[in-house]
Protein backbone atom coordinates (compact mmCIF):
# COMPACT_ATOMS: atom_id res chain seq x y z
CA UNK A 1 3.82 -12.64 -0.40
CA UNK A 2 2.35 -10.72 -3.28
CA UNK A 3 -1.64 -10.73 -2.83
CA UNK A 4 -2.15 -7.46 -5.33
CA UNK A 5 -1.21 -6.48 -8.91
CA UNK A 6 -1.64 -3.30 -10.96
CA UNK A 7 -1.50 -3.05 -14.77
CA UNK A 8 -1.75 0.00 -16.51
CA UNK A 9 0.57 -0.11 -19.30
CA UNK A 10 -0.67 -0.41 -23.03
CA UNK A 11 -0.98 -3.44 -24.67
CA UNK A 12 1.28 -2.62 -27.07
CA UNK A 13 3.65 -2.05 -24.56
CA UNK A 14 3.36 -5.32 -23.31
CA UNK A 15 3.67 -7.20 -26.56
CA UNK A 16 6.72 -5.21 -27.10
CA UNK A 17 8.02 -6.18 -23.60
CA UNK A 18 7.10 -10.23 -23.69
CA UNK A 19 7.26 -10.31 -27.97
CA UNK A 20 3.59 -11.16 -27.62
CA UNK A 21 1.05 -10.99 -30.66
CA UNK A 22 -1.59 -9.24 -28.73
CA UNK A 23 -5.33 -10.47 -28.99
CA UNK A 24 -6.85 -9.69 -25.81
CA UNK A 25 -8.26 -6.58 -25.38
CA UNK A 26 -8.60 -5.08 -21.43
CA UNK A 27 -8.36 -1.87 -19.68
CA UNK A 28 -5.72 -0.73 -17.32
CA UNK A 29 -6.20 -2.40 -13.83
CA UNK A 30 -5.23 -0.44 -10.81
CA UNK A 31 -6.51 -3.56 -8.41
CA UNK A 32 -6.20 -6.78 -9.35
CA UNK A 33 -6.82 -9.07 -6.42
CA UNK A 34 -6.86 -13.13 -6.29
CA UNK A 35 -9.61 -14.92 -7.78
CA UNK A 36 -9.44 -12.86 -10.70
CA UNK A 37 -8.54 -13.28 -14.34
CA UNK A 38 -5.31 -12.03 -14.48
CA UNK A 39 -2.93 -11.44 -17.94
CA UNK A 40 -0.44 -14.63 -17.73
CA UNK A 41 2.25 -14.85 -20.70
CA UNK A 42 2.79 -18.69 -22.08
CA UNK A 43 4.48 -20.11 -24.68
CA UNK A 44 1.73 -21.39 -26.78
CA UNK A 45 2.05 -24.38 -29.84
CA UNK A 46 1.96 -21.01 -32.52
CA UNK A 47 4.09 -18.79 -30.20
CA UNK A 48 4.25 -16.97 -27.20
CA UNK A 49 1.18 -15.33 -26.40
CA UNK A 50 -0.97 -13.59 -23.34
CA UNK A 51 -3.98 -15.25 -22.09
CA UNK A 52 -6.14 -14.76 -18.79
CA UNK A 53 -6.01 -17.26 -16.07
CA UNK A 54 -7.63 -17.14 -12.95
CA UNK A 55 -5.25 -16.38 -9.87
CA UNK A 56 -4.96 -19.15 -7.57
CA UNK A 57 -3.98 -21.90 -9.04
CA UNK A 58 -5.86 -25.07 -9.02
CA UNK A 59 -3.91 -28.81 -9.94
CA UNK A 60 -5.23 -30.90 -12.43
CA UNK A 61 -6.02 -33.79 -9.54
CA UNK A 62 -8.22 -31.73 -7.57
CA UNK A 63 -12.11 -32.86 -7.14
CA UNK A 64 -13.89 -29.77 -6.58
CA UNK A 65 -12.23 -26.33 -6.71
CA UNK A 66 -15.03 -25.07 -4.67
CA UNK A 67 -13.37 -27.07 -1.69
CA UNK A 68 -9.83 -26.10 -3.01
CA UNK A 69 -7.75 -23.33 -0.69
CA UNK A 70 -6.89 -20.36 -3.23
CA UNK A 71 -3.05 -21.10 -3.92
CA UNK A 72 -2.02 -17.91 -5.15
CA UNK A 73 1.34 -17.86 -3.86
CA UNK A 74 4.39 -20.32 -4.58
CA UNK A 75 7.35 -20.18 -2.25
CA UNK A 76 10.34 -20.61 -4.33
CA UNK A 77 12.11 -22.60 -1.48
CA UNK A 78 9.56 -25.20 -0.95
CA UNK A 79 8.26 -25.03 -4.24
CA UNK A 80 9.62 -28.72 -5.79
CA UNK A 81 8.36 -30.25 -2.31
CA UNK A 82 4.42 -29.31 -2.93
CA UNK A 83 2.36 -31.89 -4.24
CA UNK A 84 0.30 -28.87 -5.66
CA UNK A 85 3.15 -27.52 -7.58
CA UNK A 86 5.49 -30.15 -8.83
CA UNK A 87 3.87 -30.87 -12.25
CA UNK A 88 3.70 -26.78 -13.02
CA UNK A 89 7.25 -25.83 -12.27
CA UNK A 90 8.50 -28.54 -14.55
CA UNK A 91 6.11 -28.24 -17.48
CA UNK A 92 3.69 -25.38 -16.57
CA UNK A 93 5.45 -22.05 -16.15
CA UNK A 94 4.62 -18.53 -17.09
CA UNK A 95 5.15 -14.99 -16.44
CA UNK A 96 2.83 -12.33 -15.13
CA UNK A 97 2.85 -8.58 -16.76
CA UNK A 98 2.54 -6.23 -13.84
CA UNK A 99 3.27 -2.13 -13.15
CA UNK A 100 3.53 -2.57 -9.83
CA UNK A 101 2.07 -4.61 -6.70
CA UNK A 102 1.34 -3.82 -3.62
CA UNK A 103 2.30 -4.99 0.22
CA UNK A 104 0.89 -4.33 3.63
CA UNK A 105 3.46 -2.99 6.50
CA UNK A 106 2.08 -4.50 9.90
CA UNK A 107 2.20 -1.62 12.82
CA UNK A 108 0.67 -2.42 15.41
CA UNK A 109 -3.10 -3.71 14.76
CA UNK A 110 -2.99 -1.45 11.77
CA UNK A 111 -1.75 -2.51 7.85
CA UNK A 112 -0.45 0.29 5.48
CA UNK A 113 -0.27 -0.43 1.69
CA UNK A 114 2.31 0.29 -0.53
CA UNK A 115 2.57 0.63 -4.00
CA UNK A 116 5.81 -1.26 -5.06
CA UNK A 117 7.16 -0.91 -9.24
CA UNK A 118 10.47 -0.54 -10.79
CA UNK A 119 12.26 2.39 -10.80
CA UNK A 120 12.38 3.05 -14.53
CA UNK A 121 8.95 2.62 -14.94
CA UNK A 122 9.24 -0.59 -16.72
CA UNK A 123 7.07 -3.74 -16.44
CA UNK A 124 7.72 -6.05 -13.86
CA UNK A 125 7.81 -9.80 -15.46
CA UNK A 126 6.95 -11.57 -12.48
CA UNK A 127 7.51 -15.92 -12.47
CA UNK A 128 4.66 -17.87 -12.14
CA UNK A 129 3.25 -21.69 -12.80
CA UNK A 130 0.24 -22.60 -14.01
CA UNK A 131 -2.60 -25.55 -14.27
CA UNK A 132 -5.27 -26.15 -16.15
CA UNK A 133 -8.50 -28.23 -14.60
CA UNK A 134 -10.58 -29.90 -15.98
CA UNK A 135 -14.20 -30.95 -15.14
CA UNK A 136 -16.21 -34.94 -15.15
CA UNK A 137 -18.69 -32.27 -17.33
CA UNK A 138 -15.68 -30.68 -19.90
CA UNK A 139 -15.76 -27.56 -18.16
CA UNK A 140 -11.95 -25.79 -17.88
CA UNK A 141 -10.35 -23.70 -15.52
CA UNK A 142 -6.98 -22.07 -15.67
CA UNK A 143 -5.01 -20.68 -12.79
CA UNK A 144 -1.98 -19.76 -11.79
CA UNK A 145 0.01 -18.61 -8.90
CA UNK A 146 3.10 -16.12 -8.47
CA UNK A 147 6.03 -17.28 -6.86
CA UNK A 148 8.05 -15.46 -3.82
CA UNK A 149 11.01 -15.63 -2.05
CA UNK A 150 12.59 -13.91 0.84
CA UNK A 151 12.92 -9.96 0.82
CA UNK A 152 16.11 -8.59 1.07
CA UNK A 153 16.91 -4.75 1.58
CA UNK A 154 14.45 -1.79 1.70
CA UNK A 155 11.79 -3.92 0.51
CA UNK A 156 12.10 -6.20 3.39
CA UNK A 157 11.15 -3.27 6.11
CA UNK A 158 7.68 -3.35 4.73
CA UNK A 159 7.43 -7.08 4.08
CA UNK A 160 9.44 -10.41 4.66
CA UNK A 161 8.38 -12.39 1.09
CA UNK A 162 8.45 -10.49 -2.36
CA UNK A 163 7.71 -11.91 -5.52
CA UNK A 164 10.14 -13.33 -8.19
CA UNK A 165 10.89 -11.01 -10.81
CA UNK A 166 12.56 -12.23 -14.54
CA UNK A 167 14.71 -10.05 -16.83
CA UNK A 168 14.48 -10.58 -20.84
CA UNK A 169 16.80 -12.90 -20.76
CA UNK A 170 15.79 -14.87 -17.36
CA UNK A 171 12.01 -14.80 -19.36
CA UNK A 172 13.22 -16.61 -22.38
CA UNK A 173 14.24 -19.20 -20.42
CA UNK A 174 11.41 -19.70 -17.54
CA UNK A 175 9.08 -20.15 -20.52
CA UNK A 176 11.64 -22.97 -22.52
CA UNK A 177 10.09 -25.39 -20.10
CA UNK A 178 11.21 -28.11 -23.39
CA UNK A 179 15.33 -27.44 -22.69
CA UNK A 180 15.01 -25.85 -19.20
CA UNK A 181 14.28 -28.15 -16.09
CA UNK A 182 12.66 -26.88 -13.12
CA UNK A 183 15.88 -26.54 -10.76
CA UNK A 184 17.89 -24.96 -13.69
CA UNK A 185 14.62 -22.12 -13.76
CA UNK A 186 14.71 -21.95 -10.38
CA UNK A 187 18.52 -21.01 -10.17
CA UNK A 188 17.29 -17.35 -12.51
CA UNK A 189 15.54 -16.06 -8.88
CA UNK A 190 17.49 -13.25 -7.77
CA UNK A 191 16.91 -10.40 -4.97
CA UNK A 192 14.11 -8.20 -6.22
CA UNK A 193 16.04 -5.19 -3.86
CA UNK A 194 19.00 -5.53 -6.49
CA UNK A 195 16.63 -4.61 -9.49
CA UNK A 196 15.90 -1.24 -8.58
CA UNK A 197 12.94 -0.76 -6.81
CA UNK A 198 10.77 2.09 -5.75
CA UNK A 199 7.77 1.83 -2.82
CA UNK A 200 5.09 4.42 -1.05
CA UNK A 201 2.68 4.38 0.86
CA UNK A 202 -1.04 4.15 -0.25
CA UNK A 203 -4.40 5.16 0.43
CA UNK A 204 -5.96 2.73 2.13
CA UNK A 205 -9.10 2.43 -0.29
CA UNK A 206 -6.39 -0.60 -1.90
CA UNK A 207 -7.58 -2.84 0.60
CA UNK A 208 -11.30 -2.93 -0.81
CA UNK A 209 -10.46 -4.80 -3.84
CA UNK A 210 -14.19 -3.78 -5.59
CA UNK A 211 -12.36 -0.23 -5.33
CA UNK A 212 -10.66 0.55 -9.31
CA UNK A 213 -9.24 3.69 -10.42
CA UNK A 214 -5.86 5.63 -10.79
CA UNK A 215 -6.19 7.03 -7.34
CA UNK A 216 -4.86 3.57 -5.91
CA UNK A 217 -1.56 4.36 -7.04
CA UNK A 218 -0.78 7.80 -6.14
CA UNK A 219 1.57 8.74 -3.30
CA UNK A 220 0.29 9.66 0.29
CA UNK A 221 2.10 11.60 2.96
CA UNK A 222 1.97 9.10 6.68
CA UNK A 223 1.18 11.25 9.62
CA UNK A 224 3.75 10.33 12.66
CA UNK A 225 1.38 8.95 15.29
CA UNK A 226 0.31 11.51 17.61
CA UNK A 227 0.36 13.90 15.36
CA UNK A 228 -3.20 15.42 13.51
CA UNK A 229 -3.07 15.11 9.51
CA UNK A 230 -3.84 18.26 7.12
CA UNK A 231 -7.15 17.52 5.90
CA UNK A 232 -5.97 19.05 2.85
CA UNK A 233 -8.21 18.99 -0.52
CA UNK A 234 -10.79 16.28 -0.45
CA UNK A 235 -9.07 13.12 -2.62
CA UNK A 236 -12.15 11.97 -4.79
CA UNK A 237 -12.55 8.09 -3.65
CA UNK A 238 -12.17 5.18 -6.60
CA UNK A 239 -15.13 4.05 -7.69
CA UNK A 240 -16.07 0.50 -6.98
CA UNK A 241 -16.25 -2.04 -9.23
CA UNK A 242 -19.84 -2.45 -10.63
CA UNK A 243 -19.54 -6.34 -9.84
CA UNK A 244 -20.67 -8.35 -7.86
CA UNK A 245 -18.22 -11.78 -9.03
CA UNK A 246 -14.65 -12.12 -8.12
CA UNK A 247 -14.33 -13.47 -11.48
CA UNK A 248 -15.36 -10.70 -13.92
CA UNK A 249 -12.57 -8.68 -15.52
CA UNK A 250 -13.69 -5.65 -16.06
């Protein structure tokens, strides 16, 4: 499952990255949690091009999104079985700028959070469909959801799904939803282990997702149980999110 991105790299980094023009402006994310607006990359009629879409994707046939579950996961295995997201993985797909995103390990009763990115530092391009809905009153509403598949080596000790991540190449063609068809896209999912991958733990102060700040993604040293932790110097706490909507960006 992926239920949490971070994105803190330039724009201009990311229009380099996806060869997108560029006209949303936003400020580096260190939380970004379903429900939200998120940055989704789409081919566009004048050319490829980032917009923000909700995530948790919502089909054109649904009555009320207010009695809609939040989809904002799409197993790849299952994925041309779903009522909810045949139509988007043959004419609806996208790809989702991220630095990193983080996972829960399950111990116990307890969850630990960890910060999961590329080992070069690079951007992950993670695959994604996406609707648009659309309202008896004109109103609009565009989603999407992030699709996973089974974890496979290191990354699979701290969680059983990860999400589907796209090389340049693999991105080109997930977006050519004209000359690619939905099983030929789906044939580009590879292991996520086998890209290079780096994960650590997290403070805990993830799981709030009005917390926001750099803090989120620094390293933390796990005390063994039994054993007492160094209080060490106090770690200033992120600051929440002056909002009180699941929707706002900023």
């Amino acid at each position: 499952m992926c239920g949490r991105l971070d994105l803190n790299d330039t724009r201009v980094e990311i229009n380099r990255v996806f060869k997108t023009k560029g006209g949303i402006p936003f400020p580096p994310r260190y939380n970004i949690a379903p429900t939200q607006p998120v940055l989704t990359i789409v081919n566009m009629p004048a050319g490829r091009d980032g917009v923000l879409m909700r995530w948790g994707l919502v089909p054109h046939w649904v009555k009320d999104p207010r009695e809609f579950s939040v989809l904002i996961n799409a197993r790849v295995e299952t994925i041309m079985e779903k009522p909810a997201f045949k139509s988007s993985i043959k004419n609806q797909r996208c790809v989702i700028p991220a630095s990193g995103y983080y996972e829960w390990l399950r111990e116990g009763g307890e969850k630990q959070p960890f910060h999961i990115s590329k080992s070069d530092g690079q951007l992950l391009s993670l695959a994604g469909i996406f609707s648009t809905w659309e309202g008896p009153n004109g109103e609009e509403i565009d989603s999407m959801a992030i699709l996973t598949q089974e974890a496979t080596g290191a990354l699979a000790k701290i969680h059983h799904r990860t999400p589907v991540h796209l090389d340049e190449e693999q991105t080109d063609l997930w977006l050519d939803t004209k000359s690619v068809t939905a099983k030929e896209a789906l044939k580009l999912v590879r292991p996520l282990d086998k890209v290079g991958m780096k994960t650590y733990p997290v403070s805990k102060q993830v799981n709030n997702a009005r917390n926001e700040g750099e803090e989120l993604i620094k390293p933390i040293t796990l005390v063994p149980k039994g054993e007492k932790a160094d209080s060490g110097p106090e770690t200033p706490k992120p600051k929440p999110k002056p909002s009180n909507g699941q929707m706002d960006l900023f």
